[in-house]
Every structure is written in structure tokens, then in C-alpha cells.
C-alpha atoms as a PDB file:
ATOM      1  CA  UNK A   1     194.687  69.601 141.941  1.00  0.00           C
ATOM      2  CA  UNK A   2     195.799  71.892 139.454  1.00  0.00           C
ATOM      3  CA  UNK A   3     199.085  69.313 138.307  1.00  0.00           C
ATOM      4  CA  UNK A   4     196.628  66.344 138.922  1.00  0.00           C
ATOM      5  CA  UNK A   5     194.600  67.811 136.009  1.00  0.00           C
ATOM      6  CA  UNK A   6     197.300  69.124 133.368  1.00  0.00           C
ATOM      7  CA  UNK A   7     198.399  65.843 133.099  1.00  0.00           C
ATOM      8  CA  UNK A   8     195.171  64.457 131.202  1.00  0.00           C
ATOM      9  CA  UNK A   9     195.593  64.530 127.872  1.00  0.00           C
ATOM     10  CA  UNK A  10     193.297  67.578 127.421  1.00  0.00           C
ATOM     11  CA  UNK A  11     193.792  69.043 131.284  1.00  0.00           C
ATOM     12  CA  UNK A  12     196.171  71.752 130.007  1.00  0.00           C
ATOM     13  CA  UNK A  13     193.586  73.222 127.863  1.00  0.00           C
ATOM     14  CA  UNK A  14     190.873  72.298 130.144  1.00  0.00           C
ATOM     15  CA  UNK A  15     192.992  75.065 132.412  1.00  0.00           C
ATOM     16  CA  UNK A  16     193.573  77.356 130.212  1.00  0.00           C
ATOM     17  CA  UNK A  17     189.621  77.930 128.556  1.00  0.00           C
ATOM     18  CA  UNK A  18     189.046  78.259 132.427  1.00  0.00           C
ATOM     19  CA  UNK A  19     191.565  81.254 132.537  1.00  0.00           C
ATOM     20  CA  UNK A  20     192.489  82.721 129.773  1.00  0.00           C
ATOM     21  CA  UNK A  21     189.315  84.591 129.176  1.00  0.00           C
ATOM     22  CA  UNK A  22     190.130  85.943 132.787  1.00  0.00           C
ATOM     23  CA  UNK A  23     193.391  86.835 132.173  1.00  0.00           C
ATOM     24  CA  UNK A  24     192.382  88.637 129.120  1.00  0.00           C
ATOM     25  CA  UNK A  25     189.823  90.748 131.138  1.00  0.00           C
ATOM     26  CA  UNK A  26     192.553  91.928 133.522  1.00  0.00           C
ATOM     27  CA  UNK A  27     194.811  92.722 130.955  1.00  0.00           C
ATOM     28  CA  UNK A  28     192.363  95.181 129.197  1.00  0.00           C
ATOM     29  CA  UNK A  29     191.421  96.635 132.592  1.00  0.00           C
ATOM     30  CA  UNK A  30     193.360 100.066 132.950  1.00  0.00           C
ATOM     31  CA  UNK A  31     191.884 100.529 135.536  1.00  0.00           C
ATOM     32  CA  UNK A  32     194.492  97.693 137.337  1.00  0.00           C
ATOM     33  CA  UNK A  33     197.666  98.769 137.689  1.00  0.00           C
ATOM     34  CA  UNK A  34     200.543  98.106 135.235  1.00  0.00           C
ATOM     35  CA  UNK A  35     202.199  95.322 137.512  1.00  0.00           C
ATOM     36  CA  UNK A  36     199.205  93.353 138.108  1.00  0.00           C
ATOM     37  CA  UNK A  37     198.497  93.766 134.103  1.00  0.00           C
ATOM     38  CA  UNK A  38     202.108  92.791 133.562  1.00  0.00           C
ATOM     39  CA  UNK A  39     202.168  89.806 135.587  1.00  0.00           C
ATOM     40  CA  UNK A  40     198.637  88.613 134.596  1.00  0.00           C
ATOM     41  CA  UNK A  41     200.503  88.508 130.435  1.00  0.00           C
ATOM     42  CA  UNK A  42     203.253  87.338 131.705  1.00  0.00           C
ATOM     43  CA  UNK A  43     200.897  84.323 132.829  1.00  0.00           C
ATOM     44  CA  UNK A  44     198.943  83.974 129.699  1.00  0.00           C
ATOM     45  CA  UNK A  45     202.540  84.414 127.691  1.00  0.00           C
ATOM     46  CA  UNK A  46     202.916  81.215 129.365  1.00  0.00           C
ATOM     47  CA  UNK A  47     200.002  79.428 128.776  1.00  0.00           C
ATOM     48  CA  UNK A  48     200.394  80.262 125.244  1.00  0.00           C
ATOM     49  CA  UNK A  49     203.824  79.026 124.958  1.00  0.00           C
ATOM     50  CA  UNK A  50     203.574  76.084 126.613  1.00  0.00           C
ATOM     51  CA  UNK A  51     200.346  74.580 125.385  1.00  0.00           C
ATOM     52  CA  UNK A  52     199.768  75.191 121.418  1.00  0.00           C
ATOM     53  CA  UNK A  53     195.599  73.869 121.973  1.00  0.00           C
ATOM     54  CA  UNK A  54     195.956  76.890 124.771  1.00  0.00           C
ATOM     55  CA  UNK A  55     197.471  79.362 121.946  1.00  0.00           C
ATOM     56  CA  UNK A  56     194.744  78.245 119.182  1.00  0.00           C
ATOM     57  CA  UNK A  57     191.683  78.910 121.790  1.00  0.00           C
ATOM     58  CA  UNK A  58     193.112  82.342 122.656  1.00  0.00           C
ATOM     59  CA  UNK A  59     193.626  83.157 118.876  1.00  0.00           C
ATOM     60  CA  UNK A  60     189.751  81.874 118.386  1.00  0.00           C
ATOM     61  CA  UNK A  61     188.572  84.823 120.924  1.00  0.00           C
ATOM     62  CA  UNK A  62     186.879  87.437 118.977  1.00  0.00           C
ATOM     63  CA  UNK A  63     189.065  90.080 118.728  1.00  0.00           C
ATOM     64  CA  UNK A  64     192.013  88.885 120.581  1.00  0.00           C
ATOM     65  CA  UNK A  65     194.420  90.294 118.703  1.00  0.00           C
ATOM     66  CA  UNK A  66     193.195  93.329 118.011  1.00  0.00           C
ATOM     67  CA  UNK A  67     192.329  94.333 121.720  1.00  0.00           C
ATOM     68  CA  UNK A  68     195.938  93.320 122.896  1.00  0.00           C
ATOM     69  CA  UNK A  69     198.091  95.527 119.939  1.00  0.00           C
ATOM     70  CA  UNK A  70     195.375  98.680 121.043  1.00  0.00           C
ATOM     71  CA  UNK A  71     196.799  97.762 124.815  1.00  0.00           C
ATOM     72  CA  UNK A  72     200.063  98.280 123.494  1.00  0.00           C
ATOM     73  CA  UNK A  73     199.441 101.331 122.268  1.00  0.00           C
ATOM     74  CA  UNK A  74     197.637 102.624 125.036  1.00  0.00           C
ATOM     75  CA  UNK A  75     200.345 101.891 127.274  1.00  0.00           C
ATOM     76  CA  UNK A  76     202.757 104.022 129.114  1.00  0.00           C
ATOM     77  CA  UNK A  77     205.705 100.853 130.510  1.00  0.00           C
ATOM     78  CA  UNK A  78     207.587  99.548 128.351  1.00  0.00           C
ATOM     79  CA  UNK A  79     207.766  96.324 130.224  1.00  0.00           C
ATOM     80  CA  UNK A  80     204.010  95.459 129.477  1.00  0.00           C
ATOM     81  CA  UNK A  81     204.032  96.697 125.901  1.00  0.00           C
ATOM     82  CA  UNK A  82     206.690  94.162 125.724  1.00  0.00           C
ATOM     83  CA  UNK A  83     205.022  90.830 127.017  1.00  0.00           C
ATOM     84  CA  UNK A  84     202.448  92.743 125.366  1.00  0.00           C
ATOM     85  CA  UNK A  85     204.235  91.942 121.815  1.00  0.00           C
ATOM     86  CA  UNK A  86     205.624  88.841 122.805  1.00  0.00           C
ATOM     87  CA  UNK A  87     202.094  87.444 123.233  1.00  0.00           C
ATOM     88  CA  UNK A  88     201.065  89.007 119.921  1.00  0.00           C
ATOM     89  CA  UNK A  89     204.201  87.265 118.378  1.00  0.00           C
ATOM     90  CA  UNK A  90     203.596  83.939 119.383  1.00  0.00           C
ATOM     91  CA  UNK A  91     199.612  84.165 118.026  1.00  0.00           C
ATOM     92  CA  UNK A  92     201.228  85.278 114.882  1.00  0.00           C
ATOM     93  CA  UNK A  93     203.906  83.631 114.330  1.00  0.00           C
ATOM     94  CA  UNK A  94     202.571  81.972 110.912  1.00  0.00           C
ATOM     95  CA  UNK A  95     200.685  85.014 109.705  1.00  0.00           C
ATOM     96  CA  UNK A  96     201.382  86.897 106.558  1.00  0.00           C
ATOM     97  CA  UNK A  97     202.269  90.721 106.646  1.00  0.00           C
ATOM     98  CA  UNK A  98     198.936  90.678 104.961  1.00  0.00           C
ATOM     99  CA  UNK A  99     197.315  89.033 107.462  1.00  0.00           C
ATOM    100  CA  UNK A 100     198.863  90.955 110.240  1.00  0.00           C
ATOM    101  CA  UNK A 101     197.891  94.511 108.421  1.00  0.00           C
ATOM    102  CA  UNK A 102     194.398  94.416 110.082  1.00  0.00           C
ATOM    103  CA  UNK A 103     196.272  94.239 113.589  1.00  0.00           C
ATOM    104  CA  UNK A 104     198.903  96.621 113.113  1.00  0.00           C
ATOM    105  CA  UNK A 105     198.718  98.528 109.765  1.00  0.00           C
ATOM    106  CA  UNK A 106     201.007  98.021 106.663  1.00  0.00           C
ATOM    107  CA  UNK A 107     204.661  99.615 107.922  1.00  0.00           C
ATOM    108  CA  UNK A 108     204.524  98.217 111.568  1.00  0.00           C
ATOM    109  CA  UNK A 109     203.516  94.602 110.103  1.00  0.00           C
ATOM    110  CA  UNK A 110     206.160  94.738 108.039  1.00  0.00           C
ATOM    111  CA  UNK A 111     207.947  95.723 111.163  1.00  0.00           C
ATOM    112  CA  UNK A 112     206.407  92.961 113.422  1.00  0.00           C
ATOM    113  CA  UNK A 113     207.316  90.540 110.455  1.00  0.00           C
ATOM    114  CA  UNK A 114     211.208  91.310 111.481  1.00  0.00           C
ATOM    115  CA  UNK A 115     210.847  89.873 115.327  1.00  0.00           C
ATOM    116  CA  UNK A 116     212.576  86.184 114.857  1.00  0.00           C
ATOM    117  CA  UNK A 117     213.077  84.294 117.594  1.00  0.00           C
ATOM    118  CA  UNK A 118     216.683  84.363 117.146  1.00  0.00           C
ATOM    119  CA  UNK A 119     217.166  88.187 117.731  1.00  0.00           C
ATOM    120  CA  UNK A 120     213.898  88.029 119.675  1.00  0.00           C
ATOM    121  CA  UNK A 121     214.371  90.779 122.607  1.00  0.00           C
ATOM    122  CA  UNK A 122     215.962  93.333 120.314  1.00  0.00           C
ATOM    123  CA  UNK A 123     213.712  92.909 117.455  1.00  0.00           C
ATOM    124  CA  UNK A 124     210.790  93.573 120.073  1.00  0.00           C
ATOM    125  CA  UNK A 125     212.760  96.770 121.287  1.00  0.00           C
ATOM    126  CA  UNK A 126     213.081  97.812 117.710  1.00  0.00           C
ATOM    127  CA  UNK A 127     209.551  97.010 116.871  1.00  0.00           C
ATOM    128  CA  UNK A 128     208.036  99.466 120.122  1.00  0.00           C
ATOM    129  CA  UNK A 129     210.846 101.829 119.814  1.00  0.00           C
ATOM    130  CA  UNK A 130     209.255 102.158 115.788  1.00  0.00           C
ATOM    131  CA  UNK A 131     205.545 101.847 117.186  1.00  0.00           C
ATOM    132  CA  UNK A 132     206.182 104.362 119.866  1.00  0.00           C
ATOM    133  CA  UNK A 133     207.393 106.774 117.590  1.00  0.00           C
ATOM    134  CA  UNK A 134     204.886 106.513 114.741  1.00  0.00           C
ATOM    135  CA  UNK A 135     202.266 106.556 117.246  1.00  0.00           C
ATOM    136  CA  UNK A 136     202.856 108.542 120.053  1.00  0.00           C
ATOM    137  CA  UNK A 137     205.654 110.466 118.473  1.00  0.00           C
ATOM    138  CA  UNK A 138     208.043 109.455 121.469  1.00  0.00           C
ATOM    139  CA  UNK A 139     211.804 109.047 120.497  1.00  0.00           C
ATOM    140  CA  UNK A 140     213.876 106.733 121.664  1.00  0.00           C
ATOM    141  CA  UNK A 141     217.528 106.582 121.476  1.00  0.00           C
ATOM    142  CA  UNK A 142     219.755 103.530 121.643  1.00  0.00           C
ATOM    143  CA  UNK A 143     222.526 103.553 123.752  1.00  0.00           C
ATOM    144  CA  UNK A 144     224.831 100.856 124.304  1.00  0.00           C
ATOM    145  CA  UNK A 145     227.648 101.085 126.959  1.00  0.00           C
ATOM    146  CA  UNK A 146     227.425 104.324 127.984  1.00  0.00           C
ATOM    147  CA  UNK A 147     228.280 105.524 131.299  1.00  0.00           C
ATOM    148  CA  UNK A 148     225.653 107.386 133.284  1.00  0.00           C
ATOM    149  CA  UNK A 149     227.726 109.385 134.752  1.00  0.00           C
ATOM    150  CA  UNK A 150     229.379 110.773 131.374  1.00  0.00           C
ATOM    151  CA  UNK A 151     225.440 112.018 130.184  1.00  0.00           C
ATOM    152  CA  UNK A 152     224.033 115.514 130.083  1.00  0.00           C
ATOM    153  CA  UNK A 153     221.098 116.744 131.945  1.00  0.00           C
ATOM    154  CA  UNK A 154     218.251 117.489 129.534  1.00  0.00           C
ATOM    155  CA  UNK A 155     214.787 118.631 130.220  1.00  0.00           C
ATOM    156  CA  UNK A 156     211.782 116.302 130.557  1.00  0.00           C
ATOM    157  CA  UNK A 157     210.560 115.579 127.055  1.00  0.00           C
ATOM    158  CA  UNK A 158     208.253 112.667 125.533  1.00  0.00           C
ATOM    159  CA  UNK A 159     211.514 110.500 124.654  1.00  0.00           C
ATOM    160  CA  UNK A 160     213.119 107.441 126.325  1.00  0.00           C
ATOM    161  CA  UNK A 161     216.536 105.947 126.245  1.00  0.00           C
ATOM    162  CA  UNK A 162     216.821 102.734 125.239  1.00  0.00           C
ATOM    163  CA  UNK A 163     219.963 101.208 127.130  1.00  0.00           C
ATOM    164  CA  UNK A 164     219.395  97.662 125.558  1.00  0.00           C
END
């Protein structure tokens, strides 16, 4: 029924008012657990992508984009923090580092300015690795073909290794 409906003329978007506001609600639930808030922006990511009416009604939700960059900060996997941005990105894709400064602060819209979709999964990296430090003070260090095996054991401290 779903298919049947998408392809009307206005179906996709006819879907997507139906859902997204759902989607949205599970996403700011921390109370569900990081897979099930993964997979539920991985879905609106989507939507959002593949239906621009879909991406303007989301970006017409009060506080849409405000609610999702606190998420990312509030989170703890880098995998959601990531779809996370990615969603962000494609709502603001046209905005101004002015515009985004309400969202994000000066710096990290300056920072979010530098995701293009042509470096598009390291630019994200770089943006949360940057985000992640400013604002949880959590380091992360960039390592590119290293072998496991040749790395020293270190105590547990707030950093993460960034292996992309």
C-alpha cells in the first residue's frame, strides 16, 4: 500500500508528514537504545534525501534542528552522532555560517560549513572529532594504517581513535 501511495504526485510527502514527526520522537528518546535511535535516523536520513517536500517539512518543525545537534552532543556512539550530522547537513546544506551559528555556535559552524559532499565521510569525522573535543573534551587521534598489533596498551581515558 505503502508503494501504491508514493507514487502520487504528493504520496511521498503524504508518507513522510505521517512519520517523520515519529521518527523524530524516537530519536530524542534516550531512553531507546542507541541502535533503535540509529536505525530510526538512518530512516529519516532517507526520507530527507530522497524527497526534498519531505526535507522542507522536517526543516519547518519547530526546533528541528536545534533538538537533533543537542542529540549529538548528548551522545556517547559515534555511529549515531554521525547520521546524526548527516541529517543536520542535508537540512543545511544552503545555510550561511550565520545562519547555522544559532545551531552550532560560531567555530563549529564554521566547521560544519567544511562538510562537502565530495569529502563527505571525512569531513563529518573531522567535524565530531572537533565537536567532541570542544565539548566533551574527548581526544581523538587519527590513525591511518596502523597495525593493531604494533600499538601500546594505555589506560582507559575519555579519548577515541579514529582509524578512518
Amino acid at each position: 500500500i505503502i508503494q501504491e501511495i508514493c507514487l502520487f504526485e504528493n504520496g511521498k510527502l503524504a508518507i513522510g508528514e505521517l512519520v517523520i514527526q515519529q521518527i523524530l520522537n524516537i530519536i530524542m528518546d534516550v531512553k531507546k537504545t542507541y541502535s533503535i535511535r540509529t536505525t530510526s535516523a538512518d530512516c529519516l536520513n532517507a526520507i530527507i534525501e530522497n524527497c526534498a517536500k519531505n526535507r522542507q517539512f522536517t526543516q519547518s518543525l519547530p526546533n528541528t534542528k536545534k533538538l537533533l545537534a543537542e542529540q549529538i552532543l548528548k551522545a556517547e556512539e559515534y555511529p549515531f552522532q554521525a547520521v546524526i550530522t548527516e541529517i543536520l547537513w542535508r537540512l543545511n546544506r544552503k545555510e550561511t555560517v550565520d545562519g547555522l551559528q544559532s545551531t552550532f555556535g560560531q567555530f563549529l559552524a564554521i566547521q560544519f560549513k567544511k562538510i562537502q559532499s565530495t569529502n563527505f565521510r571525512s569531513a563529518i569525522r573531522d567535524f565530531l572529532n572537533e565537536l567532541n573535543f570542544i565539548e566533551k573534551k574527548i581526544t581523538s587521534y587519527k590513525l591511518k594504517n596502523v597495525n593493531i598489533n604494533d600499538c601500546e596498551l594505555y589506560p582507559a581515558t575519555p579519548q577515541w581513535i579514529d582509524f578512518g
